[in-house]
Each structure stands twice: as C-alpha cells, then as structure tokens.
Protein backbone atom coordinates (compact mmCIF):
# COMPACT_ATOMS: atom_id res chain seq x y z
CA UNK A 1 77.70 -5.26 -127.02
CA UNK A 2 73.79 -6.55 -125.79
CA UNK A 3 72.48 -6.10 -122.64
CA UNK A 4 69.87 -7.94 -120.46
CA UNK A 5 67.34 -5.82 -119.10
CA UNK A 6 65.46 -7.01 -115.44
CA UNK A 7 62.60 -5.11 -114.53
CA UNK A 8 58.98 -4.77 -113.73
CA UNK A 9 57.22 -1.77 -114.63
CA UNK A 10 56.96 -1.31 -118.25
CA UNK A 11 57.40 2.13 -118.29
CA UNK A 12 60.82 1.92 -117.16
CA UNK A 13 61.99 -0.57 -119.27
CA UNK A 14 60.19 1.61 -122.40
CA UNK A 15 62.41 4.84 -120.63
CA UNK A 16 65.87 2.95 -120.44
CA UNK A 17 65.27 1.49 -123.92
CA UNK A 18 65.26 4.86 -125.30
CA UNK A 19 67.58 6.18 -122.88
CA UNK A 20 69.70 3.30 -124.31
CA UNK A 21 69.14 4.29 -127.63
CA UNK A 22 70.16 7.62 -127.19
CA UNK A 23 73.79 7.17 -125.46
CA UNK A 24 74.76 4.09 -127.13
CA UNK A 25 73.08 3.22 -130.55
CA UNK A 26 75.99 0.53 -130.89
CA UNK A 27 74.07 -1.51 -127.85
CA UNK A 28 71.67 -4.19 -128.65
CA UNK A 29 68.75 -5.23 -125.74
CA UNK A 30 69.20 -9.04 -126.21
CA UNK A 31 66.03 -9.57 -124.04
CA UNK A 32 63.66 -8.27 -121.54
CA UNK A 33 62.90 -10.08 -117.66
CA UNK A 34 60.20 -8.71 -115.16
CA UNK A 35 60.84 -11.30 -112.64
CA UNK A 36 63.15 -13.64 -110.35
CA UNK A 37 61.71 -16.74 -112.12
CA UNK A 38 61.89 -14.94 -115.84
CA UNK A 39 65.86 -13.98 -115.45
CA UNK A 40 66.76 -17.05 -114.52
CA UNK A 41 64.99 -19.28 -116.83
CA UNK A 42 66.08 -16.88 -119.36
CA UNK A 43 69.75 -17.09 -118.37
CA UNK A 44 69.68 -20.57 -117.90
CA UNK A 45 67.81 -21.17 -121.51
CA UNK A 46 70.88 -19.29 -123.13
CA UNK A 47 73.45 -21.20 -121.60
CA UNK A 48 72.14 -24.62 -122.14
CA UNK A 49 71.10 -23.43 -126.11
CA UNK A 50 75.17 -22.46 -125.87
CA UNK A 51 74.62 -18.66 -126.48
CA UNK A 52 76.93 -16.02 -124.80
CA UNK A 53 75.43 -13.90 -121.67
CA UNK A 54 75.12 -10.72 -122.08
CA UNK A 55 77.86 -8.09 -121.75
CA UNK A 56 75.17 -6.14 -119.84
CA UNK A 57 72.81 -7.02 -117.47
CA UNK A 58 70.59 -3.71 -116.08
CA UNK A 59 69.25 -5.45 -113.00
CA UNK A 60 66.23 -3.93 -111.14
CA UNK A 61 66.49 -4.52 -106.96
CA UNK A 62 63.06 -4.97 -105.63
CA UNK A 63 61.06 -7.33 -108.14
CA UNK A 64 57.71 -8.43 -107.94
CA UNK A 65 58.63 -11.56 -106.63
CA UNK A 66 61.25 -10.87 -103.78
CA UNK A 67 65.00 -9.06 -104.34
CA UNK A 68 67.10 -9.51 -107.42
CA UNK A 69 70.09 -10.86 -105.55
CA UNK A 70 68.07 -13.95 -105.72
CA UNK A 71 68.98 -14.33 -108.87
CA UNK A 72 72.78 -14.68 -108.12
CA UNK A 73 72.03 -17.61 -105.66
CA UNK A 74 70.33 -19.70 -108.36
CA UNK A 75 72.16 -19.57 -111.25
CA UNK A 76 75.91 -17.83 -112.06
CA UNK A 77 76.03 -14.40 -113.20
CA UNK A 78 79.23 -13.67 -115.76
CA UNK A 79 77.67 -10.68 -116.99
CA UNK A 80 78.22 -7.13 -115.78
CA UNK A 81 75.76 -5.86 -113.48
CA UNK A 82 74.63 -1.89 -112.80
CA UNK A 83 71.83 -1.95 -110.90
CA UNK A 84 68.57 -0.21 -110.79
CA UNK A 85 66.77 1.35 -107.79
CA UNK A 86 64.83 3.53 -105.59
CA UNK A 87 67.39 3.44 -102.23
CA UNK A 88 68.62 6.64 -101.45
CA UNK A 89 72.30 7.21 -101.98
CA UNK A 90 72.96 6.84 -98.59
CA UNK A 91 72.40 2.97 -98.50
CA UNK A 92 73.90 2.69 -102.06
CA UNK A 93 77.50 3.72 -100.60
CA UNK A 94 77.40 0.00 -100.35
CA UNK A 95 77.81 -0.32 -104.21
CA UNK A 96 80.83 1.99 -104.04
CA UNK A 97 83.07 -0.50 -101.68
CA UNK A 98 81.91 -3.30 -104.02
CA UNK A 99 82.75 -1.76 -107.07
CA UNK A 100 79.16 -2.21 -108.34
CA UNK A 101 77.79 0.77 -110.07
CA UNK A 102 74.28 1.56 -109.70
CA UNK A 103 71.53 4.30 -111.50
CA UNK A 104 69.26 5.42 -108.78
CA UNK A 105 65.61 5.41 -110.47
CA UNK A 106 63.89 7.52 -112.50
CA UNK A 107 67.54 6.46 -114.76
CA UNK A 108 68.52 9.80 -115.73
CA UNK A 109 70.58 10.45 -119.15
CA UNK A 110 74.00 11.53 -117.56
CA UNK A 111 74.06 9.04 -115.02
CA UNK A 112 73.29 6.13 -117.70
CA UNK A 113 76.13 7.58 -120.21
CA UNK A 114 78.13 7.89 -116.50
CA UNK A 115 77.49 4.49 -115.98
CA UNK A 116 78.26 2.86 -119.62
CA UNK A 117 81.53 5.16 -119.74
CA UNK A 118 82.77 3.25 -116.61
CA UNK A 119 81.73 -0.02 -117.86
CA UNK A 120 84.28 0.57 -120.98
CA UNK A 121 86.75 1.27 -118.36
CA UNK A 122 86.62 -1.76 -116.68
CA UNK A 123 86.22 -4.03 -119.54
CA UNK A 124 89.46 -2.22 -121.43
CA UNK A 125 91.45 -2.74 -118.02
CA UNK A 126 89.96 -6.46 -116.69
CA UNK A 127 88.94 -9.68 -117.72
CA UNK A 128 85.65 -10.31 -118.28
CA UNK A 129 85.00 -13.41 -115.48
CA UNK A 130 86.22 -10.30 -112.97
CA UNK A 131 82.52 -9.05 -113.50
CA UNK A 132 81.17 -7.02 -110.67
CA UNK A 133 78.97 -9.34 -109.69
CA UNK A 134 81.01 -9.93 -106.47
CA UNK A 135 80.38 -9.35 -102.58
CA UNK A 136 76.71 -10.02 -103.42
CA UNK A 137 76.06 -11.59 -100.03
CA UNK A 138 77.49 -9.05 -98.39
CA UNK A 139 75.96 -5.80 -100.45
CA UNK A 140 72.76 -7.14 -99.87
CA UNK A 141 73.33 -7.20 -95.80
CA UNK A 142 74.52 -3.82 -95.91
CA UNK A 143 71.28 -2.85 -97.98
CA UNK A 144 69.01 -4.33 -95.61
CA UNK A 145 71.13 -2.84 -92.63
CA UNK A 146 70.70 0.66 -93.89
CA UNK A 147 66.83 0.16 -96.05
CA UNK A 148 64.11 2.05 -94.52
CA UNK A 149 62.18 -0.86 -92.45
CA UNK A 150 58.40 -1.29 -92.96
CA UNK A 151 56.33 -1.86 -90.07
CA UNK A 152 52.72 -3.92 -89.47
CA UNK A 153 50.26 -1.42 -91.14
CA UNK A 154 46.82 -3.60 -90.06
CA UNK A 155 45.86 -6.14 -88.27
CA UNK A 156 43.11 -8.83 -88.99
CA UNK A 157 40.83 -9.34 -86.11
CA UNK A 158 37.36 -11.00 -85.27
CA UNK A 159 34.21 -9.33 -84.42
CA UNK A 160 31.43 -11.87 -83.97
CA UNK A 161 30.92 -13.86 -86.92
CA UNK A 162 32.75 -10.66 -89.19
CA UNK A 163 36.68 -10.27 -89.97
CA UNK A 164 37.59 -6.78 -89.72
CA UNK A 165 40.51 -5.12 -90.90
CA UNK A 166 42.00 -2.35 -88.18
CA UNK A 167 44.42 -0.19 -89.01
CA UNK A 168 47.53 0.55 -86.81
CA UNK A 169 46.69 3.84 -86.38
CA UNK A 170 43.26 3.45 -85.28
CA UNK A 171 44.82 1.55 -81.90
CA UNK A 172 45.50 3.53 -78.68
CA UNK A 173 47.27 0.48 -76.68
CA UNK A 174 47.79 -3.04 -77.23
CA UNK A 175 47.97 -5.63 -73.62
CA UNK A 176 47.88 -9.20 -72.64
CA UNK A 177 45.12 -10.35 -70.03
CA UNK A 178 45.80 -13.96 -68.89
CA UNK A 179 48.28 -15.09 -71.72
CA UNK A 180 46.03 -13.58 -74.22
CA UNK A 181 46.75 -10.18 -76.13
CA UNK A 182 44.14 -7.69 -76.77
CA UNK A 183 44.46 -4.44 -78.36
CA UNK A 184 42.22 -1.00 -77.78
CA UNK A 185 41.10 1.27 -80.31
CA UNK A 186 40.98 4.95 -79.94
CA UNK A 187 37.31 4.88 -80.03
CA UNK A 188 37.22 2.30 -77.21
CA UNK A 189 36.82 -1.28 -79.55
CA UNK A 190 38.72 -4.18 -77.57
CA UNK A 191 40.01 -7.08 -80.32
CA UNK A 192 42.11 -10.42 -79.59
CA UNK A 193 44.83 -10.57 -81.79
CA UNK A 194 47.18 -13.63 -82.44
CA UNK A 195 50.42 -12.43 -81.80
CA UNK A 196 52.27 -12.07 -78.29
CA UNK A 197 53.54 -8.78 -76.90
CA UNK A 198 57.14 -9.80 -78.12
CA UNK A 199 56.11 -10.43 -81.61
CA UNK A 200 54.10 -6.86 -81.11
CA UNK A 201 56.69 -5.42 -80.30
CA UNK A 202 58.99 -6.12 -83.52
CA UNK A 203 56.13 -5.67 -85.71
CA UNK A 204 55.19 -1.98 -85.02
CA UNK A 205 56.89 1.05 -85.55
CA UNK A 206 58.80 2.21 -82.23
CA UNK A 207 57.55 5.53 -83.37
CA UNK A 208 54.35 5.10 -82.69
CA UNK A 209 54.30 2.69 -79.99
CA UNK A 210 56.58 1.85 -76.65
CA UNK A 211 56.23 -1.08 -74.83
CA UNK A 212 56.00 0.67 -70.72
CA UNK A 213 56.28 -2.60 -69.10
CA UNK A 214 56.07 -6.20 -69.99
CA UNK A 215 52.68 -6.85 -70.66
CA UNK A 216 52.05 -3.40 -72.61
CA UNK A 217 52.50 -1.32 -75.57
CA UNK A 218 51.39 2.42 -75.75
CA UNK A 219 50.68 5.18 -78.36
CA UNK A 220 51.55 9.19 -77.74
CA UNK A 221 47.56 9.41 -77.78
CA UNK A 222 46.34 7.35 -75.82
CA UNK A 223 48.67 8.94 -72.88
CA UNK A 224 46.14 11.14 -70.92
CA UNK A 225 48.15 11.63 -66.94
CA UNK A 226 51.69 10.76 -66.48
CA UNK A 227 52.03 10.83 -62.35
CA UNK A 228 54.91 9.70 -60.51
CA UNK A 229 54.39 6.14 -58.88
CA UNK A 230 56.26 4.24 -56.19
CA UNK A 231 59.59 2.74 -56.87
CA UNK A 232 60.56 5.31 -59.37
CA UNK A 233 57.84 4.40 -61.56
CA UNK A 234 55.21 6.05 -63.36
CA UNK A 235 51.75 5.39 -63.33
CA UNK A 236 49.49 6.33 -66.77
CA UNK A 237 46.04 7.54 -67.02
CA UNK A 238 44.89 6.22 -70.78
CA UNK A 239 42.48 7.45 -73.15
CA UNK A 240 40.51 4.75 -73.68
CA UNK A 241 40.42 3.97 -69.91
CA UNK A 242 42.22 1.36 -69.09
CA UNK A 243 40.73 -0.98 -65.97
CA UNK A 244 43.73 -1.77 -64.70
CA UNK A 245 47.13 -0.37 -62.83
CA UNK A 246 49.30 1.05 -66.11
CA UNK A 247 53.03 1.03 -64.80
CA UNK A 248 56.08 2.09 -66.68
CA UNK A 249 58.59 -0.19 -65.39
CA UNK A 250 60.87 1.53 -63.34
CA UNK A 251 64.12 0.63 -65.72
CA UNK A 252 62.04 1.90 -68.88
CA UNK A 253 61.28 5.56 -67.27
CA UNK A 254 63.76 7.33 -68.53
CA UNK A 255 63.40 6.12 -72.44
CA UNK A 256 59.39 6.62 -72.18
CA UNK A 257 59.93 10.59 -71.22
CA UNK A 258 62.04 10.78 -74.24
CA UNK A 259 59.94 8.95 -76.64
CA UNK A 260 57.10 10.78 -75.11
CA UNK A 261 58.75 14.40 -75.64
CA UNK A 262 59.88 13.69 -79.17
C-alpha cells in the first residue's frame, strides 16, 4: 500500500510521515505535493508513465494556491481520499454524509490509526473505482455554506500624492456624497474609496458595521445620540460629526436596536 501526500507546510508533512511510520510501517509515501499545480502534474505524470495511483491520497483542503477540490476538476482521482484540515467538526459533518473520512489538523495518532482502520474496511468490502472521492461538488458547497467567512480587513485609499493603507477598524462610518463613496475615520480622516455602498456592504463584517439607510454604513462607535425622528425613524448623532441628516430608515429600525444592543 503507498500513499500520496498533499500539503504545504513542511512540518506537517514531516509529523504525518512519522505518524505514518508509527501506525503502519507496511505503508510506503510514494511522493510528496504542496500545491494544486504539483498534485496534478504529479498525478498526471504517473498515469501517462503507466504507473498505478496511489492507494492513498492524504489531501490537505486549503493550499497555497486555492482549495484542493480543484484538483478533482482537473484531472480524475481513483485513489482514496482522507482529508486534512483545520474546519471545525461542525462543518466536517459534511464528510460524514459523503462517506469521506477526514483528520482534523494537528493529525493526531488515534485518529490517523482511526482513519487507516476504516480505509481497510472499505477496501475488504468495495471495489476500488468506488473510491470516496464522490459528491465532491457538493461537499465543497456544504463547506463553504458552513466555513467561517472572512471579511475586508483594509482598504487602500489616496491621500495626496501617498497610498495609505486604513484598517477596517480605524473607520467610524462609511457614505456616498453625489454617487461617490467616502468613508470616516474615528479620528475624523475623510477617504474616497472605489467601491459602492452595495459592494460595502458584502465586504464588511455585519458585526461591525450596519448599513441605517441606503446611502450609509455605521460602526457601534461612532453612534453618539440615538433620538426618535419622524416617520418612525431614528435620527443619529455620530462621532466624527457627520454634516448631514443621519436617518435609520424607518423599515431598518427595529434590526439597528438589536445590532446596536448586542
């Protein structure tokens, strides 16, 4: 039996070697991939030199260059697959209705021998081209479904003839002033950015920010006076001032107090 290992930290392939060695001697690491590009083109370079794939392929998630399931768009996969990774076992129930098994990283002894046990299971009761290298599609939907999401950290603005770097949490509000959007810092900087208040609004954590009305998005701190406002609105008092009328639209006043409270 040889095995196929996909990953790119060296420490971790130098920890499941030995890890390897440990709970089955008998098991031969036929080669080593720390990429998209490098498990393909060493797949593919097997196959066309008319070698076997591996029994065994130990298959990182998140690579350097994008997510492994790449891999099973570009070139077919015979080989079993348990995969590596840093999810928490809540998103990895996905593996369980798939039938793929997974090790949840740092690989830990049991879980390996766990893992390899069930592999023999499989293999004694199915044919090999039944691999578990199905549902891939749909496994990786559920991933991305239940992954934590990561938000727009900075933003890259221009100050004169200088390109500054602000981070998200140094801005109190972000607006739009004739078709343009602007953002304010908490110590009172104004900066054109190239994004509209929609794209704003998917980018940043909903957190952190909540867009009151259309032509606004707000932080907790920046919030100085809440006061009620005609037509069931509110009307906000920011921190930077703010030189206009700051409305939250009268369908959105019930959300913002709850956002605001948490």
């Amino acid at each position: 039996m040889n095995a196929l290992i996909v990953e790119d930290e060296e420490l971790a392939v130098r920890k499941l070697r030995k890890l390897l060695q440990e709970v089955a001697p008998t098991l031969a690491v036929a080669g080593v991939a720390a990429s998209i590009e490098d498990t393909v083109a060493w797949l593919e370079s097997r196959r066309a030199a008319g070698e076997p794939e591996p029994d065994l392929i130990f298959l990182d998630i998140e690579l350097a260059d994008g997510q492994s399931f790449e891999i099973f768009e570009r070139t077919p996969v015979h080989s079993t697959v348990i995969f590596t990774t840093s999810y928490d076992e809540y998103a990895l129930q996905a593996f369980k209705v798939n039938s793929i098994d997974y090790l949840l990283k740092p690989v830990q002894r049991e879980e390996l021998a766990r893992s390899l046990r069930k592999y023999e299971e499989l293999r004694r009761h199915a044919a090999p081209a039944a691999g578990p290298a199905l549902n891939i599609e749909k496994l990786l939907q559920q991933l991305q479904q239940q992954a934590p999401r990561e938000y727009r950290q900075r933003f890259l603005v221009r100050q004169g003839q200088r390109l500054l770097s602000v981070e998200t949490g140094d801005i109190a509000y972000f607006y739009t002033d004739e078709r343009y959007s602007f953002f304010a810092t908490h110590a009172g900087q104004k900066f054109l950015v190239d994004y509209t208040l929609d794209e704003l609004t998917e980018a940043l954590d909903p957190a952190r920010f909540f867009r009151i009305n259309r032509g606004m998005l707000v932080t907790h701190q920046a919030v100085e006076q809440m006061q009620p406002y005609f037509g069931n609105r509110l009307a906000l008092t920011f921190r930077p001032a703010f030189d206009k009328d700051a409305l939250v639209s009268r369908e959105k006043v019930s959300d913002f107090k709850t956002w605001m409270g948490k």
